[in-house]
PDB file of N, CA and C in Angstrom:
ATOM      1  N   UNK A   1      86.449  44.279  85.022  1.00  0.00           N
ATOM      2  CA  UNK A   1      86.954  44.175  86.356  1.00  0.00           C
ATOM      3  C   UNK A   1      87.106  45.585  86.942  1.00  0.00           C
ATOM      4  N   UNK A   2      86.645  45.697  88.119  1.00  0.00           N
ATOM      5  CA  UNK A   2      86.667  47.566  88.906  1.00  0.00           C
ATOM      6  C   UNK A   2      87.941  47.314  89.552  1.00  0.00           C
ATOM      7  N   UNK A   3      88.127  48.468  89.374  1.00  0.00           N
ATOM      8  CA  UNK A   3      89.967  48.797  89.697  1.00  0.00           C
ATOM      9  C   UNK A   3      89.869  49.108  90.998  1.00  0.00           C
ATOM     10  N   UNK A   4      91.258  48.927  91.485  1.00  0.00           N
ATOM     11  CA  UNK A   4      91.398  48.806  92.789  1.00  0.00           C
ATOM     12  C   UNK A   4      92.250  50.612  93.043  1.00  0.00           C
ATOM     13  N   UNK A   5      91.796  50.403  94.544  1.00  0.00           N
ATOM     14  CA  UNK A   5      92.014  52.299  94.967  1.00  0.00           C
ATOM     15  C   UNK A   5      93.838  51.861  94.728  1.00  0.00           C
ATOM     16  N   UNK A   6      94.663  51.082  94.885  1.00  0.00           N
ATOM     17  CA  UNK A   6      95.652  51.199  95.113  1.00  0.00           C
ATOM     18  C   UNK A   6      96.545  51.204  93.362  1.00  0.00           C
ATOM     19  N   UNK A   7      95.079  51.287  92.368  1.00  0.00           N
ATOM     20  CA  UNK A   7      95.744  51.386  90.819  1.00  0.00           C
ATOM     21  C   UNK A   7      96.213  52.309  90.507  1.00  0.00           C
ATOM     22  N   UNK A   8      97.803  52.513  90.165  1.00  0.00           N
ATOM     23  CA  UNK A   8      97.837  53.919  89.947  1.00  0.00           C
ATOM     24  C   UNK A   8      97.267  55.148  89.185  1.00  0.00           C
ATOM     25  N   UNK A   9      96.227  54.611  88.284  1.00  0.00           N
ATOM     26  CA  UNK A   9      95.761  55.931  87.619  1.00  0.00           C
ATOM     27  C   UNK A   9      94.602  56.210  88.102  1.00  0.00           C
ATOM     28  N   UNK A  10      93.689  55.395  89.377  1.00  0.00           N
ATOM     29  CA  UNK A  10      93.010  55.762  90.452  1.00  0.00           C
ATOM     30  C   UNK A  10      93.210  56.240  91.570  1.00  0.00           C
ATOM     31  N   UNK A  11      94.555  55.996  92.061  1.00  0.00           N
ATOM     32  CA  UNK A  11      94.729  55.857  93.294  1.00  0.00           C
ATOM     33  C   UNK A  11      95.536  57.372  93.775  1.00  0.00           C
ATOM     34  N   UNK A  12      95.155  58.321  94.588  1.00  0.00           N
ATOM     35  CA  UNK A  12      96.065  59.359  94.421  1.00  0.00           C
ATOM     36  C   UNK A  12      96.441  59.280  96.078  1.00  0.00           C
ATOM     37  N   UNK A  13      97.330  58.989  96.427  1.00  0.00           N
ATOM     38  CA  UNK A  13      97.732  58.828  97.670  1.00  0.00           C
ATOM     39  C   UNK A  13      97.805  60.674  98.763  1.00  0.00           C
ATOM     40  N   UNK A  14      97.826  61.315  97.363  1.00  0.00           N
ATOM     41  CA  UNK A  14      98.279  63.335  98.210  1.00  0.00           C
ATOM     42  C   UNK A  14      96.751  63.216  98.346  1.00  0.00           C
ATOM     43  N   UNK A  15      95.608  62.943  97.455  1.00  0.00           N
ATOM     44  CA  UNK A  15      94.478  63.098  97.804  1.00  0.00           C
ATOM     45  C   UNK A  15      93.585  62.290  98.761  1.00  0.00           C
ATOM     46  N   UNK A  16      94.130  61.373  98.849  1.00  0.00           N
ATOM     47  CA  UNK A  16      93.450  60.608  99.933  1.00  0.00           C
ATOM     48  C   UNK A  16      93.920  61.170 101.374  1.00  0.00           C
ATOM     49  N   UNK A  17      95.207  61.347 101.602  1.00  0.00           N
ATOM     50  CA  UNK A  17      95.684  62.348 102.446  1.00  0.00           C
ATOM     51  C   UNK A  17      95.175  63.634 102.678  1.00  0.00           C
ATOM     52  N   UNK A  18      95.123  64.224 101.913  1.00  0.00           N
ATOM     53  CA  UNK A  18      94.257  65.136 102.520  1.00  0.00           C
ATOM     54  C   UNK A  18      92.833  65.566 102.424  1.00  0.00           C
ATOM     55  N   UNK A  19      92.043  65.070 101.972  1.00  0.00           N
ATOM     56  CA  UNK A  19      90.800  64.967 101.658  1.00  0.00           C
ATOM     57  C   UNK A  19      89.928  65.785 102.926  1.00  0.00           C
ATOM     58  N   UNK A  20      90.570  64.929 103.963  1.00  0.00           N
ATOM     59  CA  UNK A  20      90.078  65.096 105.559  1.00  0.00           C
ATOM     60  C   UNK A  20      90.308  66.294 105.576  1.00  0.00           C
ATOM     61  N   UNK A  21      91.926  66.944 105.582  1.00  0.00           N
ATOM     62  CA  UNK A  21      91.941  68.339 105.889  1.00  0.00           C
ATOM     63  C   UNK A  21      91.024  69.626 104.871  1.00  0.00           C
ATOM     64  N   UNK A  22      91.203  69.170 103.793  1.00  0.00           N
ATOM     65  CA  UNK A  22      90.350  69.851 103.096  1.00  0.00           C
ATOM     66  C   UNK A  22      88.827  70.292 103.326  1.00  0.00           C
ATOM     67  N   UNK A  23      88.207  69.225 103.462  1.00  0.00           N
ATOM     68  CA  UNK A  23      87.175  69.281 104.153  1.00  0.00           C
ATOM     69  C   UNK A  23      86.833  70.071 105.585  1.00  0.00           C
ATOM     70  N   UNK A  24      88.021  69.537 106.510  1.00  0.00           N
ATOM     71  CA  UNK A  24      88.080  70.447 107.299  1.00  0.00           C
ATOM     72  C   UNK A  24      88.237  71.869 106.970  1.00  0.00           C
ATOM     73  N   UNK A  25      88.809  72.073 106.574  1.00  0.00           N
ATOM     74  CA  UNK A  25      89.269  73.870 106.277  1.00  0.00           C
ATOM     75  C   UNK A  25      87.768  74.270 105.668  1.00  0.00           C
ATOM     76  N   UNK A  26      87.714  73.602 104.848  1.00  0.00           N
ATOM     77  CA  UNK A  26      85.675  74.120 104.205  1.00  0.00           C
ATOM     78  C   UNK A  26      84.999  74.449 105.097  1.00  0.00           C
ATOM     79  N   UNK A  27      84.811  73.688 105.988  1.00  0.00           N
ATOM     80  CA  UNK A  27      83.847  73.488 107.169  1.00  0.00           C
ATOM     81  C   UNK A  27      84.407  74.628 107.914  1.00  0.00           C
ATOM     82  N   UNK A  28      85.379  75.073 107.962  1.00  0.00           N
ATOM     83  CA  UNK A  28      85.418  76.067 109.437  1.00  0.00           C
ATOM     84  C   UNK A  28      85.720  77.376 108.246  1.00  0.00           C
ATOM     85  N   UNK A  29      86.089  77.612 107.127  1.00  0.00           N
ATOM     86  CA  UNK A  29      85.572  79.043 106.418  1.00  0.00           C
ATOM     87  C   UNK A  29      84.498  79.427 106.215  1.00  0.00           C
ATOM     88  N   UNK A  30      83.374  78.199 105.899  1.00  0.00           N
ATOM     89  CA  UNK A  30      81.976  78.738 105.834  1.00  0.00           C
ATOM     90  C   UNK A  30      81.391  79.287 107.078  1.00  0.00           C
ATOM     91  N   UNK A  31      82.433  78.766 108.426  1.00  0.00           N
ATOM     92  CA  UNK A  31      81.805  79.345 109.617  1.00  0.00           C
ATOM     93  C   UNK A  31      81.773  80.369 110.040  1.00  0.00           C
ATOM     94  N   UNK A  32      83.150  81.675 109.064  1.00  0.00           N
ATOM     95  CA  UNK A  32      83.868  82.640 109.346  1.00  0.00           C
ATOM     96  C   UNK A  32      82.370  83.575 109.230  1.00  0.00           C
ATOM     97  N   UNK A  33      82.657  84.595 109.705  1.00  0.00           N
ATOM     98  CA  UNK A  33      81.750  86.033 109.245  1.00  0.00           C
ATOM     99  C   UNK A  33      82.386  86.433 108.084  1.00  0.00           C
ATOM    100  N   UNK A  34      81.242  86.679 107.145  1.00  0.00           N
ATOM    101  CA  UNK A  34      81.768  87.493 106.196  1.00  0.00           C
ATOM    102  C   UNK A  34      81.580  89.183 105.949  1.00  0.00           C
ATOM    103  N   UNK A  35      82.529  89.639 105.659  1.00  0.00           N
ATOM    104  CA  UNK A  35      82.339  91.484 105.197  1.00  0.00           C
ATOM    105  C   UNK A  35      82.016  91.905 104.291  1.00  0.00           C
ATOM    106  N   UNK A  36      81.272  92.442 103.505  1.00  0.00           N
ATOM    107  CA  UNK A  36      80.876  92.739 102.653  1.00  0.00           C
ATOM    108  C   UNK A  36      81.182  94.360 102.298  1.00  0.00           C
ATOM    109  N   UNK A  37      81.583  95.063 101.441  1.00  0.00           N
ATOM    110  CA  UNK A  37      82.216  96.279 100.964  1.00  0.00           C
ATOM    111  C   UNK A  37      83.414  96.571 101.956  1.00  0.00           C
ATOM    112  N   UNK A  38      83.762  97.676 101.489  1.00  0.00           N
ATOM    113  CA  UNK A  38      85.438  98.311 102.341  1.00  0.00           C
ATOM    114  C   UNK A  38      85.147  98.795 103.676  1.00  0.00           C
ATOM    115  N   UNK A  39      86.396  98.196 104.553  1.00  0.00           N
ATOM    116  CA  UNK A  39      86.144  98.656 105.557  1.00  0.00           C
ATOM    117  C   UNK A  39      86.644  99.981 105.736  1.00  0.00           C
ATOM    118  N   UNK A  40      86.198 100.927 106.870  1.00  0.00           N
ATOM    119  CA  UNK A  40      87.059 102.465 107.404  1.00  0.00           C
ATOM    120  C   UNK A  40      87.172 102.350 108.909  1.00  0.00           C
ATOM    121  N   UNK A  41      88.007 103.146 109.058  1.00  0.00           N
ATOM    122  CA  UNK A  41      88.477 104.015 108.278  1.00  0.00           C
ATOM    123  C   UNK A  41      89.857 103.509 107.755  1.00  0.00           C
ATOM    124  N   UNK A  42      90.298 103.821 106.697  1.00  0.00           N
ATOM    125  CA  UNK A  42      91.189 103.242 105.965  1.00  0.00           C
ATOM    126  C   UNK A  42      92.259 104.200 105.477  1.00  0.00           C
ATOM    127  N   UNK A  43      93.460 104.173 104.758  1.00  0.00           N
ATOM    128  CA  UNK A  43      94.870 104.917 104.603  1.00  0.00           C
ATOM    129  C   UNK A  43      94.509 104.590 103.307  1.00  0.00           C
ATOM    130  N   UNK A  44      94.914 106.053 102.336  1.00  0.00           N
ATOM    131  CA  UNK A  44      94.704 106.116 100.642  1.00  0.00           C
ATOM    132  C   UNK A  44      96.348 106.728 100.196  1.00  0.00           C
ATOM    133  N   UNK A  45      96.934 106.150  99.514  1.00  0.00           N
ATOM    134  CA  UNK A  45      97.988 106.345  99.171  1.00  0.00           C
ATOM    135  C   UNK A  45      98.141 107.001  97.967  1.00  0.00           C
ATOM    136  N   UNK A  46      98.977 108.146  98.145  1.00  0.00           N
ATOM    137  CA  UNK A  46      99.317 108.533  96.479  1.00  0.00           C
ATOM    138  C   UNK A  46     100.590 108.584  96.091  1.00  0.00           C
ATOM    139  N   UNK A  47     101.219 109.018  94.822  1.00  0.00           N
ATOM    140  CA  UNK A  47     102.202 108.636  94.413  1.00  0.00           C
ATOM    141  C   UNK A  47     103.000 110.168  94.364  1.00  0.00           C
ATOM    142  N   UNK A  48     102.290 111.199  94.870  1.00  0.00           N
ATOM    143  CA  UNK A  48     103.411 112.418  95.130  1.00  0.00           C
ATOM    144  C   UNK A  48     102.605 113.429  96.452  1.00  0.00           C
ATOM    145  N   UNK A  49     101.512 112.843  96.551  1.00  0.00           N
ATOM    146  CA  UNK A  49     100.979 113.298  98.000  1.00  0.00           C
ATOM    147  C   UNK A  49     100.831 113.054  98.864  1.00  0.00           C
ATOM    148  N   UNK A  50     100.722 112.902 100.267  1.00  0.00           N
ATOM    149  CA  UNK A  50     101.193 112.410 101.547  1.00  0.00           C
ATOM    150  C   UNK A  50      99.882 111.586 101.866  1.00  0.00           C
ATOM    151  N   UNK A  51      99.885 110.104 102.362  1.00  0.00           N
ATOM    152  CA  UNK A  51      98.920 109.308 102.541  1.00  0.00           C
ATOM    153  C   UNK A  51      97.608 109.846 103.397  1.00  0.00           C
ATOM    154  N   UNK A  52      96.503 110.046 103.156  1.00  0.00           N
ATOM    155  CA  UNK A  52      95.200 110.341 104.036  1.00  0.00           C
ATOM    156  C   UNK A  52      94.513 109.444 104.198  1.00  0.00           C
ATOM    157  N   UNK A  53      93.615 109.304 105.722  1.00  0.00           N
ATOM    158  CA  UNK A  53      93.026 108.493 106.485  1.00  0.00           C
ATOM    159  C   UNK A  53      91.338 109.173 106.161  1.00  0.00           C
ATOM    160  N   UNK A  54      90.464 108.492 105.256  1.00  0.00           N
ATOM    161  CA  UNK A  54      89.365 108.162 104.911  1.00  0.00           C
ATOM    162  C   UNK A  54      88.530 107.153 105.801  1.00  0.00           C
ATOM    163  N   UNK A  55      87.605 108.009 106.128  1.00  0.00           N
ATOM    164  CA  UNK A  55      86.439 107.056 107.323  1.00  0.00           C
ATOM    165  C   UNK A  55      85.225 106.921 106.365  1.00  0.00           C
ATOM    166  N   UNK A  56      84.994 107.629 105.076  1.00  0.00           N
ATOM    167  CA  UNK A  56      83.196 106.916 104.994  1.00  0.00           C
ATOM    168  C   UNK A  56      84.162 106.830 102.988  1.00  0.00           C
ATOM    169  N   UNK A  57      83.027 105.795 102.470  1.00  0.00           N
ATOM    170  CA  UNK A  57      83.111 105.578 100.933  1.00  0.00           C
ATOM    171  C   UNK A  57      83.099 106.704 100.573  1.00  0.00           C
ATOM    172  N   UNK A  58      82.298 108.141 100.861  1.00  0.00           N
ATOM    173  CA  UNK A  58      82.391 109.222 100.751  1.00  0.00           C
ATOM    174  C   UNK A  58      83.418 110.134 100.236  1.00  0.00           C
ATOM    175  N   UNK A  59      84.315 109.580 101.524  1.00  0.00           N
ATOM    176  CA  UNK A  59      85.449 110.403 101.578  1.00  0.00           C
ATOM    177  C   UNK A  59      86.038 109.660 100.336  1.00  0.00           C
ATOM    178  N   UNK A  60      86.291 109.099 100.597  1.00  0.00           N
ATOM    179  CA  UNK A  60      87.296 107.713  99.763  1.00  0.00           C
ATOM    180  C   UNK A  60      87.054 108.334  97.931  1.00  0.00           C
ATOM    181  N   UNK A  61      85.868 108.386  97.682  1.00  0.00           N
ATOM    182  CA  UNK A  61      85.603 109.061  96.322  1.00  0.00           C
ATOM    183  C   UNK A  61      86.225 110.542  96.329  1.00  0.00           C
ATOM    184  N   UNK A  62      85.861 111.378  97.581  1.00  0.00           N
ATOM    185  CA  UNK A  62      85.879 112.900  97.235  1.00  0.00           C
ATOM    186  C   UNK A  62      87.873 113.046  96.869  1.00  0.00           C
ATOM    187  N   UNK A  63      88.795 111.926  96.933  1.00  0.00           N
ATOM    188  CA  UNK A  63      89.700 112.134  96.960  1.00  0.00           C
ATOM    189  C   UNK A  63      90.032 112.129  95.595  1.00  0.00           C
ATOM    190  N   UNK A  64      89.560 111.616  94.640  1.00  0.00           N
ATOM    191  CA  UNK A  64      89.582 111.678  93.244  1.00  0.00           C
ATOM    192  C   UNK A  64      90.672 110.727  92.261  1.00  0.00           C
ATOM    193  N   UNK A  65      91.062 110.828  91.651  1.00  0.00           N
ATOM    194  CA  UNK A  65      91.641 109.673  90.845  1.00  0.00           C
ATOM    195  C   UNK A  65      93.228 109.640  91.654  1.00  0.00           C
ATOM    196  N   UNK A  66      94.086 108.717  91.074  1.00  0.00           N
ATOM    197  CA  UNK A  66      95.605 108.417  91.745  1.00  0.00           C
ATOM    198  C   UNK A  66      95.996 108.045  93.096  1.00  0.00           C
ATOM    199  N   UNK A  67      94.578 107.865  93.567  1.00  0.00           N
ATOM    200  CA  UNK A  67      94.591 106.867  95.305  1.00  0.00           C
ATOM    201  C   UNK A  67      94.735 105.485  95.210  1.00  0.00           C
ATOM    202  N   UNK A  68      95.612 104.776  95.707  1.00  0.00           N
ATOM    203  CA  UNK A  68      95.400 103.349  95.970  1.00  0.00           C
ATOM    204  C   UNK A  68      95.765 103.174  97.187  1.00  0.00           C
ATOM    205  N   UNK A  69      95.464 101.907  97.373  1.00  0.00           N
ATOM    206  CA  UNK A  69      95.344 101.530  98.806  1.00  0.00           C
ATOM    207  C   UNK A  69      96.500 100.781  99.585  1.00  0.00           C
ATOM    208  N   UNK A  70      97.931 101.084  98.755  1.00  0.00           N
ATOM    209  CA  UNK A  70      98.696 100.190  99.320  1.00  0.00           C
ATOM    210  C   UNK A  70      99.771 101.565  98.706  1.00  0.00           C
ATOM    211  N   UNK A  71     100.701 101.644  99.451  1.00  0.00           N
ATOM    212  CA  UNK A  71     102.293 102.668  98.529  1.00  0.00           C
ATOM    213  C   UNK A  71     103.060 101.676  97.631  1.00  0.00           C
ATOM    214  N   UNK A  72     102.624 100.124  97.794  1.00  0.00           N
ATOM    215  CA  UNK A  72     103.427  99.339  96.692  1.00  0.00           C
ATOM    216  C   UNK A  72     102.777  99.650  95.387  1.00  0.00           C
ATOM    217  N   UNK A  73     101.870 100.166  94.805  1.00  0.00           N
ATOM    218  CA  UNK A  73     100.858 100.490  93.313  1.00  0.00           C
ATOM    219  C   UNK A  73     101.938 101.725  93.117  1.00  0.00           C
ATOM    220  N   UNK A  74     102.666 102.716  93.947  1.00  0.00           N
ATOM    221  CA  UNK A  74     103.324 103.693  93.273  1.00  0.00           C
ATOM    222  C   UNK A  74     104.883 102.873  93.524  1.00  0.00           C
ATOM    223  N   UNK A  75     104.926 102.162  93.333  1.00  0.00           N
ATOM    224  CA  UNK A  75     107.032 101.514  93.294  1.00  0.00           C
ATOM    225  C   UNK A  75     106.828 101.575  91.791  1.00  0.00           C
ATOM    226  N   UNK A  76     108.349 102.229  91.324  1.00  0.00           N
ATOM    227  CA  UNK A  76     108.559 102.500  89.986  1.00  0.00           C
ATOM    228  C   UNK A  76     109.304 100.864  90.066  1.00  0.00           C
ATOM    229  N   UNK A  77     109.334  99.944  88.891  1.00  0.00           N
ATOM    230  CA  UNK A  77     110.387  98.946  88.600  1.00  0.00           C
ATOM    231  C   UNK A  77     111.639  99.604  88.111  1.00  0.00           C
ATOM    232  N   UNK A  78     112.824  99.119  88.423  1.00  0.00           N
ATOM    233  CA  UNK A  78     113.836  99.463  87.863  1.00  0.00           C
ATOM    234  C   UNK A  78     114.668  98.481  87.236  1.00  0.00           C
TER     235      UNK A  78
END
Protein backbone atom coordinates (compact mmCIF):
# COMPACT_ATOMS: atom_id res chain seq x y z
CA UNK A 1 0.00 0.00 0.00
CA UNK A 2 1.75 3.74 -1.01
CA UNK A 3 1.70 5.94 1.86
CA UNK A 4 -0.07 8.84 2.11
CA UNK A 5 1.74 12.58 2.08
CA UNK A 6 -0.06 13.14 5.38
CA UNK A 7 2.12 9.79 6.98
CA UNK A 8 4.23 10.99 9.36
CA UNK A 9 7.51 9.58 8.32
CA UNK A 10 6.62 11.01 4.75
CA UNK A 11 4.98 13.84 5.37
CA UNK A 12 7.14 16.94 6.38
CA UNK A 13 4.78 19.75 6.78
CA UNK A 14 8.25 22.68 7.30
CA UNK A 15 9.07 21.18 3.88
CA UNK A 16 6.16 21.32 2.06
CA UNK A 17 5.97 24.87 3.35
CA UNK A 18 8.62 25.98 2.11
CA UNK A 19 9.64 24.24 -0.83
CA UNK A 20 8.06 27.26 -2.87
CA UNK A 21 10.26 29.73 -1.09
CA UNK A 22 13.22 27.82 -1.54
CA UNK A 23 12.93 27.49 -4.90
CA UNK A 24 12.24 30.89 -5.10
CA UNK A 25 15.38 32.18 -3.48
CA UNK A 26 17.36 29.63 -6.11
CA UNK A 27 15.82 31.19 -8.88
CA UNK A 28 16.60 34.80 -8.09
CA UNK A 29 20.53 33.95 -6.76
CA UNK A 30 21.34 32.32 -9.93
CA UNK A 31 20.10 35.65 -11.39
CA UNK A 32 22.59 37.72 -9.22
CA UNK A 33 25.99 38.81 -11.01
CA UNK A 34 28.68 37.11 -9.86
CA UNK A 35 32.43 38.54 -8.80
CA UNK A 36 35.03 36.73 -9.22
CA UNK A 37 38.55 37.58 -7.22
CA UNK A 38 38.93 40.64 -4.59
CA UNK A 39 37.55 43.62 -5.04
CA UNK A 40 39.72 47.34 -4.66
CA UNK A 41 40.32 49.25 -3.57
CA UNK A 42 40.16 47.73 -0.26
CA UNK A 43 41.43 48.52 3.74
CA UNK A 44 44.37 45.90 5.02
CA UNK A 45 44.55 45.74 8.62
CA UNK A 46 47.40 45.07 10.90
CA UNK A 47 47.84 44.26 14.33
CA UNK A 48 50.46 47.14 15.38
CA UNK A 49 50.38 49.24 12.14
CA UNK A 50 47.89 51.70 11.06
CA UNK A 51 45.27 50.26 8.44
CA UNK A 52 46.26 50.98 4.49
CA UNK A 53 44.00 51.39 1.51
CA UNK A 54 45.26 48.93 -1.38
CA UNK A 55 43.81 49.49 -5.01
CA UNK A 56 45.50 46.64 -7.23
CA UNK A 57 46.31 42.64 -5.95
CA UNK A 58 49.66 44.18 -6.40
CA UNK A 59 49.61 46.32 -3.77
CA UNK A 60 47.77 43.96 -1.53
CA UNK A 61 50.92 41.41 -1.85
CA UNK A 62 53.70 44.23 -1.74
CA UNK A 63 52.34 44.67 1.90
CA UNK A 64 53.74 41.39 3.07
CA UNK A 65 52.72 38.98 5.75
CA UNK A 66 50.36 40.16 9.08
CA UNK A 67 47.57 41.95 6.82
CA UNK A 68 44.07 40.88 7.19
CA UNK A 69 41.19 42.21 6.06
CA UNK A 70 39.07 42.86 8.95
CA UNK A 71 40.78 44.51 12.71
CA UNK A 72 38.56 41.61 14.26
CA UNK A 73 41.70 38.76 13.09
CA UNK A 74 43.92 41.08 15.56
CA UNK A 75 41.24 40.99 18.92
CA UNK A 76 43.31 39.26 21.55
CA UNK A 77 40.54 36.80 23.59
CA UNK A 78 40.58 37.43 27.10
Amino acid sequence: MAKRPQDKDTYDPKESYFAPVKALVAELASSLPTVEGPLFPKVKYHATEPPQTVDTPEAEAALGAGWGDSPAEFLKET
